[in-house]
Protein backbone atom coordinates (compact mmCIF):
# COMPACT_ATOMS: atom_id res chain seq x y z
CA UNK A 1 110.51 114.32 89.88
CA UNK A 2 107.25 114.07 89.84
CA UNK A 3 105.22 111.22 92.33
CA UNK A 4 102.83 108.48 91.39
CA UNK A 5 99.97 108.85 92.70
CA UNK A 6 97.25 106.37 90.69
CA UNK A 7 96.97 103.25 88.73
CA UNK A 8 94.28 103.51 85.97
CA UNK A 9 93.13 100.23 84.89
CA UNK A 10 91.50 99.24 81.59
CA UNK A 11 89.14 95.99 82.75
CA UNK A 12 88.77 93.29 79.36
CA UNK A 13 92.18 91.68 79.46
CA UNK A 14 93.91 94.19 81.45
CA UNK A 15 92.65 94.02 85.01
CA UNK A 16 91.42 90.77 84.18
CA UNK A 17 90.97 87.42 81.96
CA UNK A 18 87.82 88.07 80.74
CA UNK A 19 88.27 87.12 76.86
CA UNK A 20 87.44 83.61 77.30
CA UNK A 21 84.25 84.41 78.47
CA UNK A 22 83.47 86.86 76.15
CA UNK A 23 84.18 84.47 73.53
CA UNK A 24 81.38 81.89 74.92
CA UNK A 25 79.27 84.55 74.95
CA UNK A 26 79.77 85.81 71.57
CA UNK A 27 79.55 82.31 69.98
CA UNK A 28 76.56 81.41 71.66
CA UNK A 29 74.43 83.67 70.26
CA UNK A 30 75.86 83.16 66.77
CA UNK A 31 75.24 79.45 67.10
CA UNK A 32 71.66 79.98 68.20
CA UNK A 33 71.06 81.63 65.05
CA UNK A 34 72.94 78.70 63.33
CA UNK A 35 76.12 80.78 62.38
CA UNK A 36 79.94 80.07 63.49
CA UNK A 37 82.12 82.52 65.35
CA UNK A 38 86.00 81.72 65.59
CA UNK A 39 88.42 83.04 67.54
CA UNK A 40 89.58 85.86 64.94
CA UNK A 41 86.39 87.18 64.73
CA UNK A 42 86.39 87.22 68.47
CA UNK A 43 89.73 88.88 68.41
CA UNK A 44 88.57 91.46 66.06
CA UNK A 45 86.02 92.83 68.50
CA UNK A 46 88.72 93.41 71.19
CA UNK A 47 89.04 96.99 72.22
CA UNK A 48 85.97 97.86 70.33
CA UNK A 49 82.48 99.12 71.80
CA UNK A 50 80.30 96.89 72.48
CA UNK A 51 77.91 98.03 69.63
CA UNK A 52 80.78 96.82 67.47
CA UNK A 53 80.51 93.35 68.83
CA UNK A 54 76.70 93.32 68.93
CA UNK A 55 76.77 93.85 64.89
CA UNK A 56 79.71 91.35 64.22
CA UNK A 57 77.29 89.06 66.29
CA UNK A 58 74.29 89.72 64.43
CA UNK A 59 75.66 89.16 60.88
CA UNK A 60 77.91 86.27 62.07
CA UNK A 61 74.30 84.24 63.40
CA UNK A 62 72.09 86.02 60.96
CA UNK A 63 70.40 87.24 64.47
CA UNK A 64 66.42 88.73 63.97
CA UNK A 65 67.22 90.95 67.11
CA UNK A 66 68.40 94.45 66.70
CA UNK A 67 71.81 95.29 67.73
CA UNK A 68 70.45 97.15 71.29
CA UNK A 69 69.09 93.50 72.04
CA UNK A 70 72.21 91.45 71.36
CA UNK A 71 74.07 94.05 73.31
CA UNK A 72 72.01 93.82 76.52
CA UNK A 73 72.24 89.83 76.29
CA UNK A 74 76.03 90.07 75.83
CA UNK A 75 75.71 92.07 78.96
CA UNK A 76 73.53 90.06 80.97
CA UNK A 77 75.25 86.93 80.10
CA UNK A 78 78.65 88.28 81.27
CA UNK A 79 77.37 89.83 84.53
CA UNK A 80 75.64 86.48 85.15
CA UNK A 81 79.63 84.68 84.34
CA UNK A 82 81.78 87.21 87.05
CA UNK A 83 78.68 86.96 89.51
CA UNK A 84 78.70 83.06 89.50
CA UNK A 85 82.60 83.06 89.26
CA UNK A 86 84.33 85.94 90.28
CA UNK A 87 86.33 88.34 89.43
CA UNK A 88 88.82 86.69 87.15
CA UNK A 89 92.28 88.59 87.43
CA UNK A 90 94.81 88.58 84.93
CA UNK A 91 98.07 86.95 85.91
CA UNK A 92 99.76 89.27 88.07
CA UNK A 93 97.02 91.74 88.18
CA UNK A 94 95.63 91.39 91.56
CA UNK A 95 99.03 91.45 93.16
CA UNK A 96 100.06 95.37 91.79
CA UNK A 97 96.37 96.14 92.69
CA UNK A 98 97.39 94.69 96.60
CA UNK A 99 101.06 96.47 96.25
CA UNK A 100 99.49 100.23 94.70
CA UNK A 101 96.69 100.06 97.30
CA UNK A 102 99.71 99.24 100.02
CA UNK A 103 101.64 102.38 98.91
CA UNK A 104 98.65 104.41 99.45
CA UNK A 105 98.05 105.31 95.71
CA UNK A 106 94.44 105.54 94.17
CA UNK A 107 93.18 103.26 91.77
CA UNK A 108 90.72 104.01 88.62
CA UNK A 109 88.77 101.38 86.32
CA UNK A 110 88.58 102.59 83.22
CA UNK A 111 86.54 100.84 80.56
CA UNK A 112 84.24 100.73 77.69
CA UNK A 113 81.86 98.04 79.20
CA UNK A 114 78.56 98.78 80.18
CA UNK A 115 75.62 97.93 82.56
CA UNK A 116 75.33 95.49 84.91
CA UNK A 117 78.41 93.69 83.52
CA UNK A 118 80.46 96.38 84.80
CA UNK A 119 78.59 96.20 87.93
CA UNK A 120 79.56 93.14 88.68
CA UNK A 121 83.63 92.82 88.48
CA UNK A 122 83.17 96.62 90.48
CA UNK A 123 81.34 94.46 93.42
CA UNK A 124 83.88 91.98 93.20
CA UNK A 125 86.81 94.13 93.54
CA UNK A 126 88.54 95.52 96.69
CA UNK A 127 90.26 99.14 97.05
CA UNK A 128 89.12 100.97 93.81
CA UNK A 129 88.16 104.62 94.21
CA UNK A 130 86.79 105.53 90.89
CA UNK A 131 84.83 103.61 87.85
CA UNK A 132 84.53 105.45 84.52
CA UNK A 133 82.69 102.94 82.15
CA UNK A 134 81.63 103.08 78.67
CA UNK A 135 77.68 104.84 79.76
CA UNK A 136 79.32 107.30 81.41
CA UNK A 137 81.49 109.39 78.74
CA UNK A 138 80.08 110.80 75.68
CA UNK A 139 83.74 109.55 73.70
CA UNK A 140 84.74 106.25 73.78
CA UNK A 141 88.43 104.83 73.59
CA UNK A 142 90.39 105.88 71.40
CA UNK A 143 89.64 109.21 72.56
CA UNK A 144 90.91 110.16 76.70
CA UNK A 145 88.01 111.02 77.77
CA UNK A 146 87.32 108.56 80.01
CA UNK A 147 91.12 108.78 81.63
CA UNK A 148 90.64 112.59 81.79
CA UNK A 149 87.31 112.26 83.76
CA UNK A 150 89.23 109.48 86.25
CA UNK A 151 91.95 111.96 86.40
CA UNK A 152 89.47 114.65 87.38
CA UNK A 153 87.26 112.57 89.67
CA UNK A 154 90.61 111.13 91.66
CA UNK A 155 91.89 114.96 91.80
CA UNK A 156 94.71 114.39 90.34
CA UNK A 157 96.74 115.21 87.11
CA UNK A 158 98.19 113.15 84.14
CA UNK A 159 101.53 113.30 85.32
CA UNK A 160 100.98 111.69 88.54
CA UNK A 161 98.96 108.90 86.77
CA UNK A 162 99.81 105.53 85.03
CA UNK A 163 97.91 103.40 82.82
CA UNK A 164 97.91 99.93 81.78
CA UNK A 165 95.77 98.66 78.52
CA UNK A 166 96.04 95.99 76.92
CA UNK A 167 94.20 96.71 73.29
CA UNK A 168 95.68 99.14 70.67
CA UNK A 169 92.50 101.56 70.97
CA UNK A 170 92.97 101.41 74.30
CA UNK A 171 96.76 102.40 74.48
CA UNK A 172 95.99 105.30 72.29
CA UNK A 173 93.32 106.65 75.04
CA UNK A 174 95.97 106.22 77.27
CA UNK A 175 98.69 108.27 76.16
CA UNK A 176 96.51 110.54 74.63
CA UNK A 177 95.26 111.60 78.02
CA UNK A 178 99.10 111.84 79.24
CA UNK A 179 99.44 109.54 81.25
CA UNK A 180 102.56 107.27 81.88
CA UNK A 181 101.17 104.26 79.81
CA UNK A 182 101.80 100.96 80.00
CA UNK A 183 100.80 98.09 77.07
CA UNK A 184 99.97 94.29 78.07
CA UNK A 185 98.84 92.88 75.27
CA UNK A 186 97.04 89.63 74.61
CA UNK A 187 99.66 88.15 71.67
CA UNK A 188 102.18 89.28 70.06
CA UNK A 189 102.80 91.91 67.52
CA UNK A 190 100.78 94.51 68.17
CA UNK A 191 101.75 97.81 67.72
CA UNK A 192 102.19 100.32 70.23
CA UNK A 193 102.42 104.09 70.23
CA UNK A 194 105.96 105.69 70.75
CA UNK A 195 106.70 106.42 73.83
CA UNK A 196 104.19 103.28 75.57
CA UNK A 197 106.01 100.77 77.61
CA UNK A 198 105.34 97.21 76.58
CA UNK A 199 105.35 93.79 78.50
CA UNK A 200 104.52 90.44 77.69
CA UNK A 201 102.51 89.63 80.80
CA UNK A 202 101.88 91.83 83.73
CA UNK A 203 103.43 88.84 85.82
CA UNK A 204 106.58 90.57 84.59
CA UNK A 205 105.25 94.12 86.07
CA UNK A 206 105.93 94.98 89.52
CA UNK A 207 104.95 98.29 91.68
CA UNK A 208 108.74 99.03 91.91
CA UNK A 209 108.87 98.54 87.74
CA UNK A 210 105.84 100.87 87.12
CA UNK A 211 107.52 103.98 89.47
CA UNK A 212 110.63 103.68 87.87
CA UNK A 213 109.18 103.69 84.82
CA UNK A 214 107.33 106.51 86.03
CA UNK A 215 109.98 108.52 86.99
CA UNK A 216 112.43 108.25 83.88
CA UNK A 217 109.48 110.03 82.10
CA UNK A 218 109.38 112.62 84.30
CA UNK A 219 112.76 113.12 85.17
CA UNK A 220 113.99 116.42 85.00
């Protein structure tokens, strides 16, 4: 059998409840430039770079600024919301982050945000070892690199790895890199890769859940 050894944590509605937020910051923008923005459009950009978002922005407000602008204010403004706030955890989030780190394994944030957005929740967090964001990979999600290069900066190999995601790009980085994955996602109905283990809330996920979950995929 092989032993965990890491948690690797996507951050936007994995690690922790930032949608909301993202949401006011989105529509704010598109009302400035007189446009609406509802909560499927929001929805749409979930999981998706942030370039995505910028240009869903742009044509939603009819925005003069160029996409590079709208994504550095998107950035800015969501820093400025986790620095005044804190870090907002998912339900049950911060209590398998205080049970992992309390078994001794390592913990990874892995996540397509950028800047000083991503700067801020890793300030506000306690025990992580590694952050692989979105400016430092070359692929983003759907593609493992950034899980391989947390596997390779913690030392360690998929197998001794989970991962929890909660965004159908995001689940495909996942188990594309190997590792033991593990789908949260925000509503119902979306579709998951064979082989991914799905929950309805990560209230419902405890440390003892996640290694034995670990272990019947490794069993020999």
């Amino acid at each position: 059998m092989t032993e965990l050894a890491a948690l690797l944590w996507d951050m936007d509605g994995t690690l922790i409840d930032s949608e909301r937020y993202w949401f006011k910051a989105e529509a704010d923008l598109v009302h400035a430039g007189g446009g609406t923005w509802s909560r499927e459009q929001a929805d749409e950009c979930v999981g998706k770079p942030l370039q995505f978002t910028a240009r869903q922005v742009k044509e939603a407000g009819g925005l003069s600024e160029d996409v590079e602008d709208i994504s550095r204010l998107l950035i800015e403004t969501m820093a400025g919301y986790i620095r005044n706030d804190g870090v907002p955890y998912r339900i049950g989030a911060e209590e398998l982050v205080t049970q992992a780190r309390a078994a001794g394994l390592k913990l990874a944030l892995v996540t397509l945000a950028v800047g000083p957005y991503v700067q801020a929740v890793w300030d506000g967090l306690q025990g992580f070892d590694v952050c692989i964001s979105g400016d430092s990979v070359t692929r983003q999600k759907p593609d493992p690199e950034a899980y391989l290069s947390a596997m390779a900066q913690l030392g360690l190999e998929a197998h001794q790895c989970v991962a929890l995601e909660d965004s159908p790009t995001g689940v495909k980085a996942a188990a594309a890199s190997g590792a033991t994955t593990i789908f949260v996602p925000p509503a119902e109905g979306a579709e998951s890769p064979e082989g991914v283990c799905e929950f309805t809330s990560l209230g419902d996920v405890t440390l003892e859940t996640i290694e034995r979950l670990h272990a019947e995929r490794h069993a020999s």
